[in-house]
PDB file of N, CA and C in Angstrom:
ATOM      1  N   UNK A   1      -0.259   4.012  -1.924  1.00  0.00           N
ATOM      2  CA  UNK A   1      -0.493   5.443  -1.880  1.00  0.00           C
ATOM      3  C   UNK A   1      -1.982   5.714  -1.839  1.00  0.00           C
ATOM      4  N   UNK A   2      -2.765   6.845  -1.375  1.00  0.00           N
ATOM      5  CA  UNK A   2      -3.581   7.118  -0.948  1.00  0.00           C
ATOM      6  C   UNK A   2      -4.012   8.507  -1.763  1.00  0.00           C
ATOM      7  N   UNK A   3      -4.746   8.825  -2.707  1.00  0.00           N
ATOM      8  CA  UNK A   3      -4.377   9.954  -2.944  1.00  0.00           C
ATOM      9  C   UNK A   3      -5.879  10.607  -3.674  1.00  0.00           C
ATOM     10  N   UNK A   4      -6.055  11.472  -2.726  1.00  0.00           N
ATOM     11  CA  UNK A   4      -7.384  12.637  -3.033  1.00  0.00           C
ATOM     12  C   UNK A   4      -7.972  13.123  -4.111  1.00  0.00           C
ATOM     13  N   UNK A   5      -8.945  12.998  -4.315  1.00  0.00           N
ATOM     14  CA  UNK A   5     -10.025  13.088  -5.739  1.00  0.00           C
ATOM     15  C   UNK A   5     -10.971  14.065  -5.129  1.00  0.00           C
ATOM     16  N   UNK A   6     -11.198  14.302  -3.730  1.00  0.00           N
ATOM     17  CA  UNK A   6     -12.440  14.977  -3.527  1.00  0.00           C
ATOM     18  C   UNK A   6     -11.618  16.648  -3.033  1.00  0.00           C
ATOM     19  N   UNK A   7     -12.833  17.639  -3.586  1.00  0.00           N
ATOM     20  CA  UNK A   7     -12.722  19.176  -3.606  1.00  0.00           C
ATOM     21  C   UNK A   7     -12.775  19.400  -2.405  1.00  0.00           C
ATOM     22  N   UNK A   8     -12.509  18.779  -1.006  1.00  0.00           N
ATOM     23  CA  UNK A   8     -12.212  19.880   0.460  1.00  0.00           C
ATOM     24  C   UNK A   8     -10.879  18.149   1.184  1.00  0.00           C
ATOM     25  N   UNK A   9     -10.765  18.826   2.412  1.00  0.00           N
ATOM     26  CA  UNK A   9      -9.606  17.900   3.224  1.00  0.00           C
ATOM     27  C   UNK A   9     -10.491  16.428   3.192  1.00  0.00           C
ATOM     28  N   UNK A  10     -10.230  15.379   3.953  1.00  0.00           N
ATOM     29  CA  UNK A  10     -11.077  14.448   4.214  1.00  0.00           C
ATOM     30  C   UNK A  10     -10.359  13.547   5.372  1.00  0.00           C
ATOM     31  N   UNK A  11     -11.483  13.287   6.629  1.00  0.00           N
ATOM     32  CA  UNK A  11     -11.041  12.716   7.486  1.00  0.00           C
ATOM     33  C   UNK A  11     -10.505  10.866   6.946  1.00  0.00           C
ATOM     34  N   UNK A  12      -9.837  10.366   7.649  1.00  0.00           N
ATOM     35  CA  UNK A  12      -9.604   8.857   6.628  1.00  0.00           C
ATOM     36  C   UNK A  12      -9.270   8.165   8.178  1.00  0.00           C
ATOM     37  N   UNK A  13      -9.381   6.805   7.893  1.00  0.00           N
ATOM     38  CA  UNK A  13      -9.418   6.127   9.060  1.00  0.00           C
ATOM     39  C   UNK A  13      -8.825   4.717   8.594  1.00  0.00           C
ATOM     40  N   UNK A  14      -7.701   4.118   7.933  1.00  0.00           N
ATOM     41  CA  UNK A  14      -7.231   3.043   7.657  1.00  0.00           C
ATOM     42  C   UNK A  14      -6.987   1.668   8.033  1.00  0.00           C
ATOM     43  N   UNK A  15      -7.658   0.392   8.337  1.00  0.00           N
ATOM     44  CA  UNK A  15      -7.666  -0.660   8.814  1.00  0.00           C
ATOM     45  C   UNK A  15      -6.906  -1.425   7.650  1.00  0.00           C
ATOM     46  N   UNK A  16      -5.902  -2.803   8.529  1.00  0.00           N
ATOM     47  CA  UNK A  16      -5.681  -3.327   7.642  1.00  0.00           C
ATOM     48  C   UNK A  16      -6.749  -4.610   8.144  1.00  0.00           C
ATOM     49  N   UNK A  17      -7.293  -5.803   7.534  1.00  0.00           N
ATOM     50  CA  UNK A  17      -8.199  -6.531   7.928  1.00  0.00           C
ATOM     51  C   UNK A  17      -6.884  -8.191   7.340  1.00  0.00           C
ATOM     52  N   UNK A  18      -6.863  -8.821   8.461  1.00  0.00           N
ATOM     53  CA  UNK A  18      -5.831  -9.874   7.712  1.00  0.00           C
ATOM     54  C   UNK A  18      -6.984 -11.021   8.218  1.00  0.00           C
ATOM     55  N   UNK A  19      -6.824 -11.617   6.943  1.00  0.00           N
ATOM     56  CA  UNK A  19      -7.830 -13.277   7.036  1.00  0.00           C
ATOM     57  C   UNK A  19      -7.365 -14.293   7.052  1.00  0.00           C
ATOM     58  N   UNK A  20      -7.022 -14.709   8.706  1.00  0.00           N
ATOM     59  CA  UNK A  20      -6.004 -16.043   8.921  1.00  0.00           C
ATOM     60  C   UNK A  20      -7.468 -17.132   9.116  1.00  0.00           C
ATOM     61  N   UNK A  21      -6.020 -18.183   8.032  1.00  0.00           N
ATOM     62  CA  UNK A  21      -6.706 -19.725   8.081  1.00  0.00           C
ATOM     63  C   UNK A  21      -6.934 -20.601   9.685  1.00  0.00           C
ATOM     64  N   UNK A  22      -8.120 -20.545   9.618  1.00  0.00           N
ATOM     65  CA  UNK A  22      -8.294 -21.299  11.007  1.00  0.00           C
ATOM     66  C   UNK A  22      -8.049 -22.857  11.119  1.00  0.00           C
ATOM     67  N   UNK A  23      -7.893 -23.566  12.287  1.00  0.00           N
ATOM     68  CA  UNK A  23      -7.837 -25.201  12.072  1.00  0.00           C
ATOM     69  C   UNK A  23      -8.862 -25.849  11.325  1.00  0.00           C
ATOM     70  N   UNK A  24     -10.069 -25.549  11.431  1.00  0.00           N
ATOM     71  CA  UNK A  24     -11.056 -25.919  10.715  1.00  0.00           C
ATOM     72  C   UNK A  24     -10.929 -25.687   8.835  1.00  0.00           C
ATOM     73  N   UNK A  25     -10.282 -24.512   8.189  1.00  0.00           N
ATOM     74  CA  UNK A  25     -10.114 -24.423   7.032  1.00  0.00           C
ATOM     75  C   UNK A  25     -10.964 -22.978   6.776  1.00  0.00           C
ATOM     76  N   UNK A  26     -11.747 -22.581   7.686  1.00  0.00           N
ATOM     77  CA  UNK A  26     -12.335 -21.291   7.602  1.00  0.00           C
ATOM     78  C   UNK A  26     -11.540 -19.972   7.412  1.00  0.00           C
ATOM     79  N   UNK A  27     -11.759 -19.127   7.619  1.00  0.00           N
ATOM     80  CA  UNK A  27     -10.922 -17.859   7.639  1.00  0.00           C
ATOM     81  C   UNK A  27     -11.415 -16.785   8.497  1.00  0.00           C
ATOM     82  N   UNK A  28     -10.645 -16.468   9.699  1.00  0.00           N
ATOM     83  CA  UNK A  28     -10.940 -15.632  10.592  1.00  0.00           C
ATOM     84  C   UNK A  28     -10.121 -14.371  10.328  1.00  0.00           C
ATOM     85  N   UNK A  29     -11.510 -13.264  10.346  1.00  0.00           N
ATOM     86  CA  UNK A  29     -10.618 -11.628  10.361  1.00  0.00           C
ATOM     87  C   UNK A  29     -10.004 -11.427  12.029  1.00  0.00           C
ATOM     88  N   UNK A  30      -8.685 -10.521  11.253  1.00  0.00           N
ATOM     89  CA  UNK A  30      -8.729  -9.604  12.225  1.00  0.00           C
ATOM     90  C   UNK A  30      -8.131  -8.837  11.826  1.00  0.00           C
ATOM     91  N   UNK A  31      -8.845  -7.405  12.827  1.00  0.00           N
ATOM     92  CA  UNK A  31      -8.935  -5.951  12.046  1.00  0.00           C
ATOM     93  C   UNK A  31      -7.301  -5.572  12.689  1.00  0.00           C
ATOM     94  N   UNK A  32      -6.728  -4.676  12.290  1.00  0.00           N
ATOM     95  CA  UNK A  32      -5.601  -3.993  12.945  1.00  0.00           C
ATOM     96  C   UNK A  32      -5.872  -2.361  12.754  1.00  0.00           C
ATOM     97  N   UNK A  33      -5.778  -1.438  12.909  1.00  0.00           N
ATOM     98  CA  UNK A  33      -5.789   0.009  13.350  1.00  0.00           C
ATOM     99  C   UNK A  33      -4.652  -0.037  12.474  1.00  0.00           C
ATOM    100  N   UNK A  34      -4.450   0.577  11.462  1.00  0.00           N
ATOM    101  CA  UNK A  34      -3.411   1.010  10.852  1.00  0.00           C
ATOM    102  C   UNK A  34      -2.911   2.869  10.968  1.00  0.00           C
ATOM    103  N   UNK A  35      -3.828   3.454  10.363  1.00  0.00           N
ATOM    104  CA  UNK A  35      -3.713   4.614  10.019  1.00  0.00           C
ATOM    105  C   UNK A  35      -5.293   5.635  10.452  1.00  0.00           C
ATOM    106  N   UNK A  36      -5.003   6.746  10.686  1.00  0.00           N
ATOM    107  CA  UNK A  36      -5.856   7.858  11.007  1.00  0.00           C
ATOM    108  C   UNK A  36      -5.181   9.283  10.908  1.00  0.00           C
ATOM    109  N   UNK A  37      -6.385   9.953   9.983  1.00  0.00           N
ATOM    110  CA  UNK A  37      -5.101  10.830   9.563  1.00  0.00           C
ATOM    111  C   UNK A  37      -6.293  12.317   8.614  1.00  0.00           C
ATOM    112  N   UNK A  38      -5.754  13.378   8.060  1.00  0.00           N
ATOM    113  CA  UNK A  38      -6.672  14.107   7.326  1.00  0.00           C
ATOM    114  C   UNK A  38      -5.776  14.564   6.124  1.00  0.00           C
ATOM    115  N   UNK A  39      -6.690  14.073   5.081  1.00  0.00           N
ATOM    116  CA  UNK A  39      -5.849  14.301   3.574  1.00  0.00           C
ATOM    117  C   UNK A  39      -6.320  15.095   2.955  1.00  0.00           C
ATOM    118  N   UNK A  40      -5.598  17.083   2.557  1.00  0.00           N
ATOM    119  CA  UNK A  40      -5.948  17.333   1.903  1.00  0.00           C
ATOM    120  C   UNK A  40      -6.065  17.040   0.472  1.00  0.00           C
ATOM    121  N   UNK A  41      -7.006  17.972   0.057  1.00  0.00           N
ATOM    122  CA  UNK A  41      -7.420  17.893  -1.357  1.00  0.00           C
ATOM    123  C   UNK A  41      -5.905  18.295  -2.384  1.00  0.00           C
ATOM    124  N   UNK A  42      -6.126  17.061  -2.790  1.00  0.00           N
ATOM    125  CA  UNK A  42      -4.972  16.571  -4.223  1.00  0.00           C
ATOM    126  C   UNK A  42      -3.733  16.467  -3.570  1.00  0.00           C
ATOM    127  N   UNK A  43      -3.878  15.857  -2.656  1.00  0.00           N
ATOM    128  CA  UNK A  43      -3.016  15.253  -1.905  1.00  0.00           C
ATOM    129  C   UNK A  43      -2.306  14.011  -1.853  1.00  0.00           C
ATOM    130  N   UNK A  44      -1.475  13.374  -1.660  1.00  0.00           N
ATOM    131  CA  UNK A  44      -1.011  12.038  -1.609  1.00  0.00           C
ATOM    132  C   UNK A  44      -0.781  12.166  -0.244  1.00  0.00           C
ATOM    133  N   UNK A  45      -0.662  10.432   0.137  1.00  0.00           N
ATOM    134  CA  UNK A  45       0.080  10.095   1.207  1.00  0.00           C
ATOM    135  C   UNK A  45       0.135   8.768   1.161  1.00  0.00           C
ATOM    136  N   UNK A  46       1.914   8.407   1.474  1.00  0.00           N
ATOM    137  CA  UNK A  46       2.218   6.969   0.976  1.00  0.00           C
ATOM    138  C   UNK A  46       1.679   6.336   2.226  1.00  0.00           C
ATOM    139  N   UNK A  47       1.819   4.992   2.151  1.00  0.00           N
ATOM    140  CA  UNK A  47       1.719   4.275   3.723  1.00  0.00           C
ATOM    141  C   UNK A  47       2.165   3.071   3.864  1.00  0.00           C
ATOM    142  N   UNK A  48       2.740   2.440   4.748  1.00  0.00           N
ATOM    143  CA  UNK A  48       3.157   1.295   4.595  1.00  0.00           C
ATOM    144  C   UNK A  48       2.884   0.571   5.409  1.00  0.00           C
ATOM    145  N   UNK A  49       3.017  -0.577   5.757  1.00  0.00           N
ATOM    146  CA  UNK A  49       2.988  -1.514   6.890  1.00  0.00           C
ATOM    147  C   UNK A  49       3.690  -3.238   6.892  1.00  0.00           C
ATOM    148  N   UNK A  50       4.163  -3.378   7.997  1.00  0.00           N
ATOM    149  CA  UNK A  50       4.775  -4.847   8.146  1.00  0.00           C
ATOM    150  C   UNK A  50       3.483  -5.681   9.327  1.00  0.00           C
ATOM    151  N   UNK A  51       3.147  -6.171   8.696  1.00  0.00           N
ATOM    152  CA  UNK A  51       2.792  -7.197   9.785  1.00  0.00           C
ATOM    153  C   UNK A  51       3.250  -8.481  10.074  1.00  0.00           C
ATOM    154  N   UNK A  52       4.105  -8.976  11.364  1.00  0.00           N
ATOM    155  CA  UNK A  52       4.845 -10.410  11.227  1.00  0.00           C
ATOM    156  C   UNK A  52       3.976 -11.498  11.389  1.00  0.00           C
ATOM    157  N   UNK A  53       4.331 -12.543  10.586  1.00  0.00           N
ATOM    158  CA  UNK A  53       3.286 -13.580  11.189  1.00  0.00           C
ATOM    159  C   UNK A  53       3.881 -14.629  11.972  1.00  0.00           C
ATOM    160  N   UNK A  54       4.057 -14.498  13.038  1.00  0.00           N
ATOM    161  CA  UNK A  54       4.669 -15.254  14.026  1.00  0.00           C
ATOM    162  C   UNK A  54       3.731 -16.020  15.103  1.00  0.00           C
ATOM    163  N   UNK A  55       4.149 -16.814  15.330  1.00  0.00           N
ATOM    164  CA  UNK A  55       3.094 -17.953  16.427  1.00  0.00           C
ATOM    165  C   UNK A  55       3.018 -17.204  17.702  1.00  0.00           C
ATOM    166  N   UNK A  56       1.975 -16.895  17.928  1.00  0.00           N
ATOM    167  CA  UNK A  56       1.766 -16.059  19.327  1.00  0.00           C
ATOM    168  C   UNK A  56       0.749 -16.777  20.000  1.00  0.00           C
ATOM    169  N   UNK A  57       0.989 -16.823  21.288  1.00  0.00           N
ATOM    170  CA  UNK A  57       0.383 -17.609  22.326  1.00  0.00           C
ATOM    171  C   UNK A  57      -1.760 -17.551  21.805  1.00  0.00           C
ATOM    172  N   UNK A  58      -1.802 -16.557  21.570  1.00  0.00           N
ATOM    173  CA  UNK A  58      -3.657 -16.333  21.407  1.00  0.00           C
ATOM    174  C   UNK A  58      -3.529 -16.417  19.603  1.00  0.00           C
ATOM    175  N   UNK A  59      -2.657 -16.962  18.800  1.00  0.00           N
ATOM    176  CA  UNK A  59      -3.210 -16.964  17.599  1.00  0.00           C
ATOM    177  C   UNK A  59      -2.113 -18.217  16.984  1.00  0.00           C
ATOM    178  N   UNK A  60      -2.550 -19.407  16.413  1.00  0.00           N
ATOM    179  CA  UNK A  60      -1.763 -20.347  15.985  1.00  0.00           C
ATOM    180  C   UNK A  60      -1.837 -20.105  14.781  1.00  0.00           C
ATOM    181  N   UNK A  61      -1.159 -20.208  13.621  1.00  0.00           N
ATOM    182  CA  UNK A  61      -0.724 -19.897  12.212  1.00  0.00           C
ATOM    183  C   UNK A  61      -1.123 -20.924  11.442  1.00  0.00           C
ATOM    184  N   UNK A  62      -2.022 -21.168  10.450  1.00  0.00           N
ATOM    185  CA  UNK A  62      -2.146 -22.750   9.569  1.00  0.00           C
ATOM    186  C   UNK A  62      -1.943 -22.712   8.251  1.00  0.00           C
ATOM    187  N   UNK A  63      -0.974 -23.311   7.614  1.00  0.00           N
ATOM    188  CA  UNK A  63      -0.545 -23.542   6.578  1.00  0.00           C
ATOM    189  C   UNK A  63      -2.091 -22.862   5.292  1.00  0.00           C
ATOM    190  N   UNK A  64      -1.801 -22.926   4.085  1.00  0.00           N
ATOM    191  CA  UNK A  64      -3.122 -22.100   3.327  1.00  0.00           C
ATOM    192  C   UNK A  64      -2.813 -21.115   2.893  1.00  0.00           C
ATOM    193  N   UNK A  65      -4.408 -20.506   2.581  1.00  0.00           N
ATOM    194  CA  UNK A  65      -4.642 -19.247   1.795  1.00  0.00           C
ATOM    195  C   UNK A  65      -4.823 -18.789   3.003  1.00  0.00           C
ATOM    196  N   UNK A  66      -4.474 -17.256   2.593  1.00  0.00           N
ATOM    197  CA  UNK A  66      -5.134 -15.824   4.022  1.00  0.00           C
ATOM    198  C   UNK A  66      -5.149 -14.597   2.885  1.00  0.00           C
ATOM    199  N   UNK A  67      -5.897 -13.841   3.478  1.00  0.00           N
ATOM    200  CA  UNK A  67      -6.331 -12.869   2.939  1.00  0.00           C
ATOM    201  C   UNK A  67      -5.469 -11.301   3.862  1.00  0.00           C
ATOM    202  N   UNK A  68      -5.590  -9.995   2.628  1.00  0.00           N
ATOM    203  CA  UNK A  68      -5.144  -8.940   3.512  1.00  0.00           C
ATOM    204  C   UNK A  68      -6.389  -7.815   2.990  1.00  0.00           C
ATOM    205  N   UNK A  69      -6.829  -7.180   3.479  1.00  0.00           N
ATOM    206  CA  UNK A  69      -7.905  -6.145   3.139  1.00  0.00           C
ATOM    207  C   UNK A  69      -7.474  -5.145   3.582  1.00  0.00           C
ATOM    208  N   UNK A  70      -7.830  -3.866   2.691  1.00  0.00           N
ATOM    209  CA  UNK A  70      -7.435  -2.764   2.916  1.00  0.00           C
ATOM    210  C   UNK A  70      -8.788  -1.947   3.169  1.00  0.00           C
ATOM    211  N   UNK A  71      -9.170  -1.542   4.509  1.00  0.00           N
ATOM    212  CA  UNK A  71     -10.012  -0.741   5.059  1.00  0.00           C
ATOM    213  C   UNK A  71     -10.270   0.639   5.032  1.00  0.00           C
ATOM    214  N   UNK A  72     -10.851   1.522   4.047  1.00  0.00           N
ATOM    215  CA  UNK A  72     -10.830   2.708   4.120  1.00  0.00           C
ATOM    216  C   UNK A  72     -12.538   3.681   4.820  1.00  0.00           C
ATOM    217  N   UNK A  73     -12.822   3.651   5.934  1.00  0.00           N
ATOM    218  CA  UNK A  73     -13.576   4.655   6.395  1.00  0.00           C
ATOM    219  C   UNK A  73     -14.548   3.068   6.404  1.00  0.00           C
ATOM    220  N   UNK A  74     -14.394   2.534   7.076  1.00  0.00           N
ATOM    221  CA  UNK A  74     -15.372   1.085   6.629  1.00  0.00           C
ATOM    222  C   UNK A  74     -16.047   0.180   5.750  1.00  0.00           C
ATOM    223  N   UNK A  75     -15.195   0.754   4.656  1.00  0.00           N
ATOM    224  CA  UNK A  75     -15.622   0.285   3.033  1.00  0.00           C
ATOM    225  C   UNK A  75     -14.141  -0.430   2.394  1.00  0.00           C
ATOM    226  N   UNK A  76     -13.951  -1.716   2.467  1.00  0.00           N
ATOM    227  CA  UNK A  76     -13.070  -2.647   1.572  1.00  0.00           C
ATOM    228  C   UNK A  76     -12.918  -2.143  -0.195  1.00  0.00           C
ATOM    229  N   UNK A  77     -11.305  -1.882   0.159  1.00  0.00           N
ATOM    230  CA  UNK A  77     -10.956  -0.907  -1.254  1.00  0.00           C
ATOM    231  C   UNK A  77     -10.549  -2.503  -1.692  1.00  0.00           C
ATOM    232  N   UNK A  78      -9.333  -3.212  -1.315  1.00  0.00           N
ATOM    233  CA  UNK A  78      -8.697  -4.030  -2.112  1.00  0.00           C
ATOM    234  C   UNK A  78      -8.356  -5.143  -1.382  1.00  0.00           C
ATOM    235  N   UNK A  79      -7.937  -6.254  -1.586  1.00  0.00           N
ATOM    236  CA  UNK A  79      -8.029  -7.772  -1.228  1.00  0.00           C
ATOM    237  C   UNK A  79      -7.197  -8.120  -1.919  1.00  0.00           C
ATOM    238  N   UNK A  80      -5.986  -8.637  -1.069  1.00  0.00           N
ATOM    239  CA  UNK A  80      -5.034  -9.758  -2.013  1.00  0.00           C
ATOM    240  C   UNK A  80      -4.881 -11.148  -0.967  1.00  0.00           C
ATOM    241  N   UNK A  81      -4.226 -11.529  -1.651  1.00  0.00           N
ATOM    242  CA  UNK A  81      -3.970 -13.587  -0.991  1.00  0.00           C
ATOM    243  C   UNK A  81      -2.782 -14.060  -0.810  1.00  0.00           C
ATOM    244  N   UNK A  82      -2.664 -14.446  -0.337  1.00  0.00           N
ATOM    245  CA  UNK A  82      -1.233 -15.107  -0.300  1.00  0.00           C
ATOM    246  C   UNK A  82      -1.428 -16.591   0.641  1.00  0.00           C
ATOM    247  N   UNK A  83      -0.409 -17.370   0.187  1.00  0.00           N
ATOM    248  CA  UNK A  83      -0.125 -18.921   0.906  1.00  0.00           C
ATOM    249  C   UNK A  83       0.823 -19.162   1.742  1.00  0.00           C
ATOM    250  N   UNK A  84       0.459 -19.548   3.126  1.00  0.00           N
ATOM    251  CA  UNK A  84       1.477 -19.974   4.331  1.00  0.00           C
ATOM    252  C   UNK A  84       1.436 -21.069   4.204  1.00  0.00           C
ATOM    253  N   UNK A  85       2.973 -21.654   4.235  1.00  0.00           N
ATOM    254  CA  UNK A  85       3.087 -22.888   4.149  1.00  0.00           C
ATOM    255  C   UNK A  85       3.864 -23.316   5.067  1.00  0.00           C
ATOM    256  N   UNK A  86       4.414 -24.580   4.957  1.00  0.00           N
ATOM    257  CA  UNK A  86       5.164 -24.982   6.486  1.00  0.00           C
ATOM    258  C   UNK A  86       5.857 -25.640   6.324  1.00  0.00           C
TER     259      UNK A  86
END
């Protein structure tokens, strides 16, 4: 949930940022366009998202840690982790 603290509307622009394990052991972003949107004041708005992680021809999947970032207006609110395994 998303939900307004500031005294007028506010433009918002939501990225999710996912940090897949590369062959090397590094971690490569990539951004996705989630959400764009205007939240008034004392407002909520839920949001959700699925992203699959499936083997696609331009991105191979490697067992590990990856990261998910939550993008708000170009400033990283929150970061969690999780392990693909095989």
């Amino acid at each position: 949930e998303v939900v307004s603290t500031a005294d007028k509307p506010q433009k918002l622009m939501i990225d999710l940022v996912v940090g897949y394990r590369k062959a090397n052991g590094s971690i490569g972003p990539k951004v996705f366009k989630f959400k764009d949107f205007e939240l008034d004041t004392a407002a909520t708005e839920t949001c959700s998202k699925k992203l699959g992680l499936v083997v696609r021809s331009t991105r191979k999947l490697y067992a590990g840690a990856h990261t998910v970032t939550v993008r708000v207006n170009g400033t990283d609110l929150a970061t969690a982790s999780f392990d693909l395994t095989d």
